[in-house]
N, C-alpha and C. Protein backbone atom coordinates (compact mmCIF):
# COMPACT_ATOMS: atom_id res chain seq x y z
N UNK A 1 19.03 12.78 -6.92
CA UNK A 1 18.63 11.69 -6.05
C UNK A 1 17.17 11.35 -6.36
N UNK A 2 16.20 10.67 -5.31
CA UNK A 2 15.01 10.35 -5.59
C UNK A 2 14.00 10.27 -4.33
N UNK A 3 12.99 10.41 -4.38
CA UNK A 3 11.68 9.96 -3.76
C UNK A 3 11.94 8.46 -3.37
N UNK A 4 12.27 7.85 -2.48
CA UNK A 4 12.04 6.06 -2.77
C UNK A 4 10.71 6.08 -1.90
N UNK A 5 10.89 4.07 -1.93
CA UNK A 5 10.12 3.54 -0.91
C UNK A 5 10.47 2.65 -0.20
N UNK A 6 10.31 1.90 0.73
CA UNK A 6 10.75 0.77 1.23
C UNK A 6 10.10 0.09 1.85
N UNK A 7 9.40 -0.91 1.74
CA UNK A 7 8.45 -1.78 2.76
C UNK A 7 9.83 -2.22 3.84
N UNK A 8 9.06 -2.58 4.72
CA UNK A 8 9.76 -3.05 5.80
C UNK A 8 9.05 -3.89 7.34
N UNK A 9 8.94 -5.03 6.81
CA UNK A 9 9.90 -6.27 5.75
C UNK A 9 9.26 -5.96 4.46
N UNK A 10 9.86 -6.92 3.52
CA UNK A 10 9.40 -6.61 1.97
C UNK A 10 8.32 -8.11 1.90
N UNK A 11 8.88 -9.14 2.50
CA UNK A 11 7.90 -10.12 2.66
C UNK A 11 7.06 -10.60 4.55
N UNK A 12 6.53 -10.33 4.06
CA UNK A 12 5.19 -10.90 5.37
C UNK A 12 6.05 -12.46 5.90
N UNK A 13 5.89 -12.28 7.13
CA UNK A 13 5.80 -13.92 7.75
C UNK A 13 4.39 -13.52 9.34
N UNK A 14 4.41 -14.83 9.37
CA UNK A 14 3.21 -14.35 10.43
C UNK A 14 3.87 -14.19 11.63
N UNK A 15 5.03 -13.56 12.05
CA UNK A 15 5.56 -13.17 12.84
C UNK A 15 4.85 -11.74 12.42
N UNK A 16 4.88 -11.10 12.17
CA UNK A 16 4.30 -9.75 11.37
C UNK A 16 2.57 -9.71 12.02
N UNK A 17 2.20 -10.39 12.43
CA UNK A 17 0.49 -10.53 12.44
C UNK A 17 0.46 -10.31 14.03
N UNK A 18 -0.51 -9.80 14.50
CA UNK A 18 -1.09 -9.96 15.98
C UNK A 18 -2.09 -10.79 15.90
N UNK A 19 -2.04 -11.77 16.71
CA UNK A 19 -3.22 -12.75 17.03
C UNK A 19 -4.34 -12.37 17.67
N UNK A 20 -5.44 -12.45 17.16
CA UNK A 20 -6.29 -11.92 17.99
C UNK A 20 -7.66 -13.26 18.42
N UNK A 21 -7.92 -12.98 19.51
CA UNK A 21 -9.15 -14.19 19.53
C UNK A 21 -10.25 -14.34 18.68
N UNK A 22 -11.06 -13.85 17.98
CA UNK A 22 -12.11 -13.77 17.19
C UNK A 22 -11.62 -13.62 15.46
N UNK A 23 -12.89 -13.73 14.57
CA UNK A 23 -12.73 -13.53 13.31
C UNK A 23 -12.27 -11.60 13.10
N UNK A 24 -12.30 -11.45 12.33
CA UNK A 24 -11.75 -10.08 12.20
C UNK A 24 -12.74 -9.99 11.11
N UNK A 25 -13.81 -8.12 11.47
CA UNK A 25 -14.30 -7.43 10.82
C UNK A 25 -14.00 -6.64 9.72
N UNK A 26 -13.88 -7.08 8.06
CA UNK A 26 -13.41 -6.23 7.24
C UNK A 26 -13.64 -5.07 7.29
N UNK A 27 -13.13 -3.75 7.07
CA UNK A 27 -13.73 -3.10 7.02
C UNK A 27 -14.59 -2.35 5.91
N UNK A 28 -13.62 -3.02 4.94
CA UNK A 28 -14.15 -2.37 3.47
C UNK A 28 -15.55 -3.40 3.00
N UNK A 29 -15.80 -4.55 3.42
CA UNK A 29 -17.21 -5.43 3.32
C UNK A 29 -17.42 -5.60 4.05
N UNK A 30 -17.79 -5.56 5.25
CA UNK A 30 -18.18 -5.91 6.73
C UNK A 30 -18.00 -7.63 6.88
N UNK A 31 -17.29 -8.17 6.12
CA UNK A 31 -17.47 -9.55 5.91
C UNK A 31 -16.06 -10.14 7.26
N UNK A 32 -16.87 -10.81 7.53
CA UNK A 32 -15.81 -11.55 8.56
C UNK A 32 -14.54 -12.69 7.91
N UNK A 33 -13.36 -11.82 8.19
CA UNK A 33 -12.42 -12.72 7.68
C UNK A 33 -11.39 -13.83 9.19
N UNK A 34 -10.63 -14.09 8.23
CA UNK A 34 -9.83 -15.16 9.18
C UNK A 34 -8.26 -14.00 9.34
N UNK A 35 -7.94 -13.07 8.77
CA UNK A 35 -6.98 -12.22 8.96
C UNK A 35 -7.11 -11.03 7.88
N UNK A 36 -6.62 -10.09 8.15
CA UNK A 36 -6.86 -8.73 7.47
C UNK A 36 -5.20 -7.96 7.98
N UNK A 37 -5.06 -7.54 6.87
CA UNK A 37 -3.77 -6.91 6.75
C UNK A 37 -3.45 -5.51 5.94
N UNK A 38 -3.36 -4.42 6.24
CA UNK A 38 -3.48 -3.48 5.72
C UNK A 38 -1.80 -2.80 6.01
N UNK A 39 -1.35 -1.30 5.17
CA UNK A 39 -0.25 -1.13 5.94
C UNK A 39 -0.47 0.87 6.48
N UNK A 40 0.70 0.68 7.12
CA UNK A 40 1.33 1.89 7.76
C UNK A 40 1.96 2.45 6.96
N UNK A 41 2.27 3.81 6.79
CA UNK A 41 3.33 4.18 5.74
C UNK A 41 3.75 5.62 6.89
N UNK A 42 4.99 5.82 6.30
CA UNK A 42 6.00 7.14 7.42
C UNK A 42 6.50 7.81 6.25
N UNK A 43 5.99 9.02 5.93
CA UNK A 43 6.71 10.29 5.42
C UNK A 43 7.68 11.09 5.84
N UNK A 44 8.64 11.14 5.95
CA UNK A 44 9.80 11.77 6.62
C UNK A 44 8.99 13.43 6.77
N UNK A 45 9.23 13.73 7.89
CA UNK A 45 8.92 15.24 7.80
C UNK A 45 10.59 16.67 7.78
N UNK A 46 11.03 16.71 6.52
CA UNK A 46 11.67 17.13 6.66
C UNK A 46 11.56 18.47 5.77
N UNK A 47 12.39 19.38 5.79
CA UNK A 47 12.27 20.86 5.60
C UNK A 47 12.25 20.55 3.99
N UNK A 48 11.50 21.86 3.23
CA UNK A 48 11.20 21.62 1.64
C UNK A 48 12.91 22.21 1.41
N UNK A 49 12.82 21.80 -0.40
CA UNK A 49 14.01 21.77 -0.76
C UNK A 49 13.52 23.40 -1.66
N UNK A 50 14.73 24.01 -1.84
CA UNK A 50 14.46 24.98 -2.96
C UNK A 50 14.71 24.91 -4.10
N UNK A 51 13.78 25.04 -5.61
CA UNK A 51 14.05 24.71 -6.76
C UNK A 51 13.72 26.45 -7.64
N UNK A 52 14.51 26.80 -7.43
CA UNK A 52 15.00 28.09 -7.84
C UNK A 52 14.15 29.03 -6.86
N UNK A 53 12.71 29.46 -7.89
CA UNK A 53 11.31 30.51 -7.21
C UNK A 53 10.59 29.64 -6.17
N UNK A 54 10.36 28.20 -6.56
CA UNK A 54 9.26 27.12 -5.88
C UNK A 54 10.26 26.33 -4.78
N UNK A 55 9.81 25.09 -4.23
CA UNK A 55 10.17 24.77 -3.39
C UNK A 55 9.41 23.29 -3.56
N UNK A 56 10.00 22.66 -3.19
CA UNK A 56 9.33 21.24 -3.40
C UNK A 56 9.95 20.19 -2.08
N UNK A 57 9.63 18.75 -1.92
CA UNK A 57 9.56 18.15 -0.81
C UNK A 57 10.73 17.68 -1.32
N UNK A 58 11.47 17.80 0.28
CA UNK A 58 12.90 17.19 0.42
C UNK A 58 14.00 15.94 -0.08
N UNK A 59 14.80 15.94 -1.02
CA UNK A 59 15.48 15.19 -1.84
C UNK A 59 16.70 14.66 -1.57
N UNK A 60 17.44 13.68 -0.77
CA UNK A 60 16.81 12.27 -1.00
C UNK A 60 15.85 11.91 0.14
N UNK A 61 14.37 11.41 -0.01
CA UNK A 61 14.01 11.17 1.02
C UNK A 61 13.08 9.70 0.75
N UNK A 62 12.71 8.90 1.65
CA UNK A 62 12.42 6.94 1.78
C UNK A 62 11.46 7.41 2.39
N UNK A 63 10.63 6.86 1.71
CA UNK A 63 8.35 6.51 2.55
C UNK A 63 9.18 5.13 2.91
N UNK A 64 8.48 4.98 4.05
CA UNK A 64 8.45 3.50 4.65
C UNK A 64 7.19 2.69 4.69
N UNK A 65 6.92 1.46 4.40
CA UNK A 65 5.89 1.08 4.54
C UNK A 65 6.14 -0.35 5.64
N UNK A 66 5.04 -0.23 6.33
CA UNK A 66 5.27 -1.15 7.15
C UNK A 66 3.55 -2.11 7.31
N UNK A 67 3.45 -3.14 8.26
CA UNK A 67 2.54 -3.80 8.10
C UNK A 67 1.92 -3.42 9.34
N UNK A 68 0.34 -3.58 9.15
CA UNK A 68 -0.58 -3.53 10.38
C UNK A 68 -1.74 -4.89 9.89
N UNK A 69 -1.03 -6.02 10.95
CA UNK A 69 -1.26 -7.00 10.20
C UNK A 69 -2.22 -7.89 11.55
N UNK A 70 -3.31 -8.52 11.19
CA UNK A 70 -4.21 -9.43 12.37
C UNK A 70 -4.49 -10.99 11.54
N UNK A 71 -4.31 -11.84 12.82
CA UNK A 71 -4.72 -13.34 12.17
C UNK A 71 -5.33 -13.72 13.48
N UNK A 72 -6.51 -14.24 12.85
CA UNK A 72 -7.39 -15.00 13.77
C UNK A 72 -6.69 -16.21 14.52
N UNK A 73 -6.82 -15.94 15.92
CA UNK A 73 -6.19 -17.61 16.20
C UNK A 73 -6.65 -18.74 16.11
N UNK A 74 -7.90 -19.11 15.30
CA UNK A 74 -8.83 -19.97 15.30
C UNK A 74 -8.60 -20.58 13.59
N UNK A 75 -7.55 -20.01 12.95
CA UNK A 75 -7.05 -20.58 11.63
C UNK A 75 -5.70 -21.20 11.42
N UNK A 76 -5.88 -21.88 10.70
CA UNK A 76 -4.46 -22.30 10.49
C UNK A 76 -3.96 -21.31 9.34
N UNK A 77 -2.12 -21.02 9.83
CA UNK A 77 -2.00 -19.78 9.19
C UNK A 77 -0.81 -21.01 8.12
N UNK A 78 -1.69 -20.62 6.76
CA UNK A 78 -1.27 -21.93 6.14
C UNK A 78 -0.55 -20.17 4.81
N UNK A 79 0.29 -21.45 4.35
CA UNK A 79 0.81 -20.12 3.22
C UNK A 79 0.17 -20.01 2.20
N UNK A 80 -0.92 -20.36 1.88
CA UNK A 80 -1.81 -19.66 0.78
C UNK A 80 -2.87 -18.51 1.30
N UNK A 81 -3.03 -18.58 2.55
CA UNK A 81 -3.96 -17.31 3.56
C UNK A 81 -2.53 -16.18 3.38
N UNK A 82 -1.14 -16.58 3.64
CA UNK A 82 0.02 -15.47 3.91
C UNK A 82 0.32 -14.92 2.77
N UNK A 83 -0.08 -15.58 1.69
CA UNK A 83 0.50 -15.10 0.15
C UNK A 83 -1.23 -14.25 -0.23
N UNK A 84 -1.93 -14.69 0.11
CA UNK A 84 -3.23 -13.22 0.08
C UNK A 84 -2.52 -12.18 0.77
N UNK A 85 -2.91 -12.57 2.08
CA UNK A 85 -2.55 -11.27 2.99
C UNK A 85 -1.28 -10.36 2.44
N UNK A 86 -0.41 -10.78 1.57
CA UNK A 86 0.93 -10.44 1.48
C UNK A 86 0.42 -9.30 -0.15
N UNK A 87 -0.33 -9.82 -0.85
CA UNK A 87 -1.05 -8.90 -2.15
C UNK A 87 -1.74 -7.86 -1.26
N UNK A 88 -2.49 -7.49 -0.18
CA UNK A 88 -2.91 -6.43 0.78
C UNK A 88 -1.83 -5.66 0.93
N UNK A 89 -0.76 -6.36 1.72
CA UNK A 89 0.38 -5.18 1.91
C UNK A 89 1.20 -5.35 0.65
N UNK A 90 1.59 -5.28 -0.53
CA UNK A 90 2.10 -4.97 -1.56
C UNK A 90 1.58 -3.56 -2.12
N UNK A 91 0.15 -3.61 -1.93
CA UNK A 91 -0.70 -2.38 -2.39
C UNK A 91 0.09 -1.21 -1.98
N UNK A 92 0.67 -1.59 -0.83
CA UNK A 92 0.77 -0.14 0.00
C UNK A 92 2.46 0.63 -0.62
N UNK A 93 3.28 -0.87 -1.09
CA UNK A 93 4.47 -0.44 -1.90
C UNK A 93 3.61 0.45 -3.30
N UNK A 94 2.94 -0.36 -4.43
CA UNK A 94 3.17 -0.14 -5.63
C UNK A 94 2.37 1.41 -5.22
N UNK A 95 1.46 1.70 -4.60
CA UNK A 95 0.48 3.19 -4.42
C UNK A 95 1.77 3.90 -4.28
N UNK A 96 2.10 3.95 -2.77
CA UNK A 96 3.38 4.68 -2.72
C UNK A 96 4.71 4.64 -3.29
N UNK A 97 5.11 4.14 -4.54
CA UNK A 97 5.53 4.04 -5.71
C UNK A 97 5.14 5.87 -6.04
N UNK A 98 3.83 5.03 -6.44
CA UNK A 98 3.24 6.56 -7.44
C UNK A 98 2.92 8.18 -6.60
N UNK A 99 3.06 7.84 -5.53
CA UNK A 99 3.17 8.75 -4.25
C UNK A 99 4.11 9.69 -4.68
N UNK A 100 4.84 8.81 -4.47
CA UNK A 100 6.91 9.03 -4.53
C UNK A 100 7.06 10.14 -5.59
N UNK A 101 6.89 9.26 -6.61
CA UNK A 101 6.77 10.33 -7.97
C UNK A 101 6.15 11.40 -8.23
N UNK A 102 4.86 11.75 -7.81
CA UNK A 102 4.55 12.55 -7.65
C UNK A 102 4.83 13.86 -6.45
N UNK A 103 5.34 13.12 -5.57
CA UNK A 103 6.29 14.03 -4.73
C UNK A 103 7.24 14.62 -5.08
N UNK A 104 8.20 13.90 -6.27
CA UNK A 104 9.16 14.77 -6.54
C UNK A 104 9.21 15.57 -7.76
N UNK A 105 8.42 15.57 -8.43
CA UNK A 105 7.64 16.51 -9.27
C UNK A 105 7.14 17.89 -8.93
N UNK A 106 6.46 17.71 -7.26
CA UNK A 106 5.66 18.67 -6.68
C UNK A 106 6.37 19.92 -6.63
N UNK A 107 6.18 20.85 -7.39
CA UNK A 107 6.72 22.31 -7.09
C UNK A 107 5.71 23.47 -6.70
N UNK A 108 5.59 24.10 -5.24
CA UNK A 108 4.84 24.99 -5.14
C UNK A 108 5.25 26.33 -4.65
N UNK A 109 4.64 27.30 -4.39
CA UNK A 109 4.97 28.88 -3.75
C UNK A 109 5.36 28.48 -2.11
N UNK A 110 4.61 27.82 -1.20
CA UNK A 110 4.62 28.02 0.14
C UNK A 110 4.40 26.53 0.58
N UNK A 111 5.13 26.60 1.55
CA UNK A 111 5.21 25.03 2.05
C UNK A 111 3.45 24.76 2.53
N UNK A 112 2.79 25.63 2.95
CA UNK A 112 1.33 25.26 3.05
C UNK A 112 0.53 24.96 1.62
N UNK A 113 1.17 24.88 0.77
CA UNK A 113 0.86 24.72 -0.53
C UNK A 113 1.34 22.64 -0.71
N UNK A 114 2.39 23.16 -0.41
CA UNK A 114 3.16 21.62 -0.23
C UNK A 114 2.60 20.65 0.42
N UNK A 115 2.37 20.93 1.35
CA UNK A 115 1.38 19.91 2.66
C UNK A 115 -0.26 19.81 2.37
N UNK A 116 -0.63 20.84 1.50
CA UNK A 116 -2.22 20.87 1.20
C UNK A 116 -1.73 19.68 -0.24
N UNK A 117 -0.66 19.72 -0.99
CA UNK A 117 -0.36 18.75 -2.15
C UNK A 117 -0.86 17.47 -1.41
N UNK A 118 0.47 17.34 -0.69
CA UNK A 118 0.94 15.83 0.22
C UNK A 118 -0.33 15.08 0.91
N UNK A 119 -1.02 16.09 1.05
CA UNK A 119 -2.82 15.73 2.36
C UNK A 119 -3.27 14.89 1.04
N UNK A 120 -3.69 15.65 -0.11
CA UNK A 120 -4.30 15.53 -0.81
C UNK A 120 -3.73 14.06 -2.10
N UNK A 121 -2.95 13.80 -2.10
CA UNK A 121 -2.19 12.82 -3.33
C UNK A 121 -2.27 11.68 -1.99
N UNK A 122 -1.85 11.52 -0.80
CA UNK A 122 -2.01 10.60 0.56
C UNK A 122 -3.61 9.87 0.35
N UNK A 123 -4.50 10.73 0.61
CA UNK A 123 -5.36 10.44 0.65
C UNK A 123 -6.20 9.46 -1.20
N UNK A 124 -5.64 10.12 -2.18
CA UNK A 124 -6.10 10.09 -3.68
C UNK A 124 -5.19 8.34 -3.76
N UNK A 125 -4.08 8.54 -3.11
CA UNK A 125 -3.33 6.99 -2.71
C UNK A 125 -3.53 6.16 -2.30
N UNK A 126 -3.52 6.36 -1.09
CA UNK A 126 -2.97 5.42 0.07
C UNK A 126 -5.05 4.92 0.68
N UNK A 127 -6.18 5.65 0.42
CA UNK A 127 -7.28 5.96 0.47
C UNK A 127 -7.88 5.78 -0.56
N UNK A 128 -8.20 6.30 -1.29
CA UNK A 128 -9.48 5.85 -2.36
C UNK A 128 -8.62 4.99 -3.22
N UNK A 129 -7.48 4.84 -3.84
CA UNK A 129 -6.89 4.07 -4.94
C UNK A 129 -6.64 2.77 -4.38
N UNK A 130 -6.02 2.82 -3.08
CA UNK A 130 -6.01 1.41 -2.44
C UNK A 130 -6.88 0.98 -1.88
N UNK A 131 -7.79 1.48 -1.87
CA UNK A 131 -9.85 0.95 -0.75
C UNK A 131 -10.00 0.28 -2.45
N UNK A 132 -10.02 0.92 -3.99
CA UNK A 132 -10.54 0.32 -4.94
C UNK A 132 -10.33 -0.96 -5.10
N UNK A 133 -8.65 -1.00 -4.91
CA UNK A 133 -7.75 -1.69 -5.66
C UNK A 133 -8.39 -3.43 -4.58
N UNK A 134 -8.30 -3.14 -2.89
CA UNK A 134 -8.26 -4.14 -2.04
C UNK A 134 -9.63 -4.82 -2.19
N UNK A 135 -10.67 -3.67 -2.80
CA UNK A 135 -11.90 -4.28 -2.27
C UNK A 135 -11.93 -4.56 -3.50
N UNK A 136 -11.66 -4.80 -4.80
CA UNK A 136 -11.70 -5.46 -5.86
C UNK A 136 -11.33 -6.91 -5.73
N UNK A 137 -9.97 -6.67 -5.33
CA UNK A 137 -9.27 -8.06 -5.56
C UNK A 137 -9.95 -9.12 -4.29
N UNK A 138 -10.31 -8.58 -3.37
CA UNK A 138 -11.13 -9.36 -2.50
C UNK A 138 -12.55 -10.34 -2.97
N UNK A 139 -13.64 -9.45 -3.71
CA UNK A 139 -14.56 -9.24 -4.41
C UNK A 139 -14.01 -10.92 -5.47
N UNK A 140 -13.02 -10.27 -6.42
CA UNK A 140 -12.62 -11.85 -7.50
C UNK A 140 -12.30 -12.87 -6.62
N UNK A 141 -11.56 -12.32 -5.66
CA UNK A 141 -10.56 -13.68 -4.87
C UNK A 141 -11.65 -14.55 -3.92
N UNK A 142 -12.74 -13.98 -3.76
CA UNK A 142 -13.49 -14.16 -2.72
C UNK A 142 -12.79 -14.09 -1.20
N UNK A 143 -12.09 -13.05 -0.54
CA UNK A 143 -11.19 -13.06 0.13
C UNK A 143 -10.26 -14.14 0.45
N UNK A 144 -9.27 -14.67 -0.72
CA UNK A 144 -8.88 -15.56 -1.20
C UNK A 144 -8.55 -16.97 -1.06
N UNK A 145 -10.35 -17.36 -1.51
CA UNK A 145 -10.85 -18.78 -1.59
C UNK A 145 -10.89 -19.02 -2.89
N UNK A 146 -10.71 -17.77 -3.91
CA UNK A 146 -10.68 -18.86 -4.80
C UNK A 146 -9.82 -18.68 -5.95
N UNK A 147 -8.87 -19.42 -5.92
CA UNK A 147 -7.50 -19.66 -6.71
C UNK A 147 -7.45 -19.46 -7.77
N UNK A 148 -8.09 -19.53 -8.74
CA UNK A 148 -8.16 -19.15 -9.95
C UNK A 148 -7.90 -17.56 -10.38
N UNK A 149 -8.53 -16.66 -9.75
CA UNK A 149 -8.80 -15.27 -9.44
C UNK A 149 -7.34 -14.90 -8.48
N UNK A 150 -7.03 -15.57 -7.49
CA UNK A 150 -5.91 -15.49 -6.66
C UNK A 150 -4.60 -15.80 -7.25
N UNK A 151 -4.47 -16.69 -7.71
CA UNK A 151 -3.63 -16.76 -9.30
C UNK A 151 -3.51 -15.52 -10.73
N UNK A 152 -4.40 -15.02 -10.48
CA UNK A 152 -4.64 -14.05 -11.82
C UNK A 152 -4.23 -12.55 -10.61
N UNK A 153 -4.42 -12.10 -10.03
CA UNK A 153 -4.28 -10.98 -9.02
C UNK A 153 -2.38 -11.29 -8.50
N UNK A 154 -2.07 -12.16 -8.35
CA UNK A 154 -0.83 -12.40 -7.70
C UNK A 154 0.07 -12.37 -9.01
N UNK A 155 -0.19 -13.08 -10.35
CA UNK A 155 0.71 -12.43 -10.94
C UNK A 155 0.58 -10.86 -11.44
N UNK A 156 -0.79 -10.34 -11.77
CA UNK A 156 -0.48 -8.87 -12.20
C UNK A 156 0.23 -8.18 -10.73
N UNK A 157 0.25 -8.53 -9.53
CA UNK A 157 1.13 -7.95 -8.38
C UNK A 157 2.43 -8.18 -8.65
N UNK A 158 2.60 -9.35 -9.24
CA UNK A 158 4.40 -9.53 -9.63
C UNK A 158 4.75 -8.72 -10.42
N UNK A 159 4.18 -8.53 -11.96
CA UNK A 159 4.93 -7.84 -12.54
C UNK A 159 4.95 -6.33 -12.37
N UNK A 160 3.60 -5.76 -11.19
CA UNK A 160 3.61 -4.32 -10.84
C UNK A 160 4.63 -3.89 -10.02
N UNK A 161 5.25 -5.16 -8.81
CA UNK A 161 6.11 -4.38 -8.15
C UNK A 161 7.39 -4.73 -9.29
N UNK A 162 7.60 -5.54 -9.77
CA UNK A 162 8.93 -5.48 -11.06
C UNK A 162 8.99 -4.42 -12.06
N UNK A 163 7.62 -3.79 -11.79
CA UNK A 163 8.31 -2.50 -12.47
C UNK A 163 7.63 -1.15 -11.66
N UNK A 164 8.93 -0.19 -11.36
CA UNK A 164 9.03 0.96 -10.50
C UNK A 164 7.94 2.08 -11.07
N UNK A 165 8.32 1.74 -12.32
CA UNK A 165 7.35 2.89 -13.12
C UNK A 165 6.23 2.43 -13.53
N UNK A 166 5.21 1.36 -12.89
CA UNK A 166 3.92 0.81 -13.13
C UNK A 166 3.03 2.22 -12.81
N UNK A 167 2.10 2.48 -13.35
CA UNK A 167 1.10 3.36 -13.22
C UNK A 167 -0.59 2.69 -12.55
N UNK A 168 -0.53 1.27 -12.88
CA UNK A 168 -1.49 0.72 -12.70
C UNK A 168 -1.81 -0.24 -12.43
N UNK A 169 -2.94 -1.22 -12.01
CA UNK A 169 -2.78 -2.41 -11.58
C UNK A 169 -4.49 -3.15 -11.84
N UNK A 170 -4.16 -3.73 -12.58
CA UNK A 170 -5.58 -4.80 -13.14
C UNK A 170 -6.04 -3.87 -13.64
N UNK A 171 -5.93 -2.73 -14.51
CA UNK A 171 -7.02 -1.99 -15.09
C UNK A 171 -6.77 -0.66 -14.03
N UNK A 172 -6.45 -0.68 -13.01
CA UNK A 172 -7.03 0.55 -12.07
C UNK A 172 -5.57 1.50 -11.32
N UNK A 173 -5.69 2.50 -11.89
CA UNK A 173 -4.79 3.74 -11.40
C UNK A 173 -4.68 3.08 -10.04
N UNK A 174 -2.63 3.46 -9.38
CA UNK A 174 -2.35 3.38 -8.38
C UNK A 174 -2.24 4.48 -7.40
């Protein structure tokens, strides 16, 4: 079987967003945006599997990714703001992609071995690889005002989630 993943939904609508009254504080530039969208992800916590001497994380098991999503009510939520916001939560599929894989690889002595893995690849993920990846593409896109750059970021996102076994994205480990 396998490690999967599953966003859920796989595409954003601004049904997905909480409205909030004010601009929203990035957090990764302190820069005030018109919506910010980041995601949630759920690791099943279930008992390790045994692989002969070692023991590794439970097989078949689905990361979920879900959205934690804000739009200013003072914007119009037009679909070129939803197709940014929507490259934010993609991050959180293609990382946990490489999560996945490396989960089912993971063979250790003691399940506190396992969970010191899981702390540690979570964080190397879902944390420093996706803080690089968001505050990059923000940085070109100018939190995406400007199309040219937003055009160039949206297709290398196409062909990363079209392929399962992507390792990387614009240059930068997932």
């Amino acid at each position: 079987m396998a490690i999967t993943v599953q966003a859920n939904p796989v595409n954003l609508t601004w049904a997905n967003f909480t409205v909030v009254p004010n601009k929203i504080l990035d957090p990764a530039d302190g820069t005030l945006v018109d919506a910010y969208t980041a995601f949630n992800y759920n690791i099943p916590n279930l008992p390790p599997k045994n692989y002969g001497s070692k023991i590794g994380f439970a097989d078949p098991m689905t990361i979920t990714i879900t959205p934690n999503a804000r739009v200013w009510s003072g914007v119009a939520q037009t679909a070129a703001l939803l197709s940014h916001e929507q490259w934010h939560y993609d991050v959180g599929t293609i990382t946990a992609r490489v999560l996945a894989k490396e989960m089912e690889r993971a063979r250790k002595n003691t399940a506190a071995e396992l969970i010191t893995l899981l702390q540690n690849a979570v964080r190397l993920h879902f944390t420093t690889r996706t803080g690089l990846l968001q505050q990059r593409y923000d940085i070109d896109t100018r939190h995406g005002t400007q199309a040219h750059y937003q055009r160039i970021w949206k297709n290398r996102m196409t062909r990363c989630l079209a392929n399962p076994n992507a390792t990387q994205l614009g240059g930068y480990y997932l």
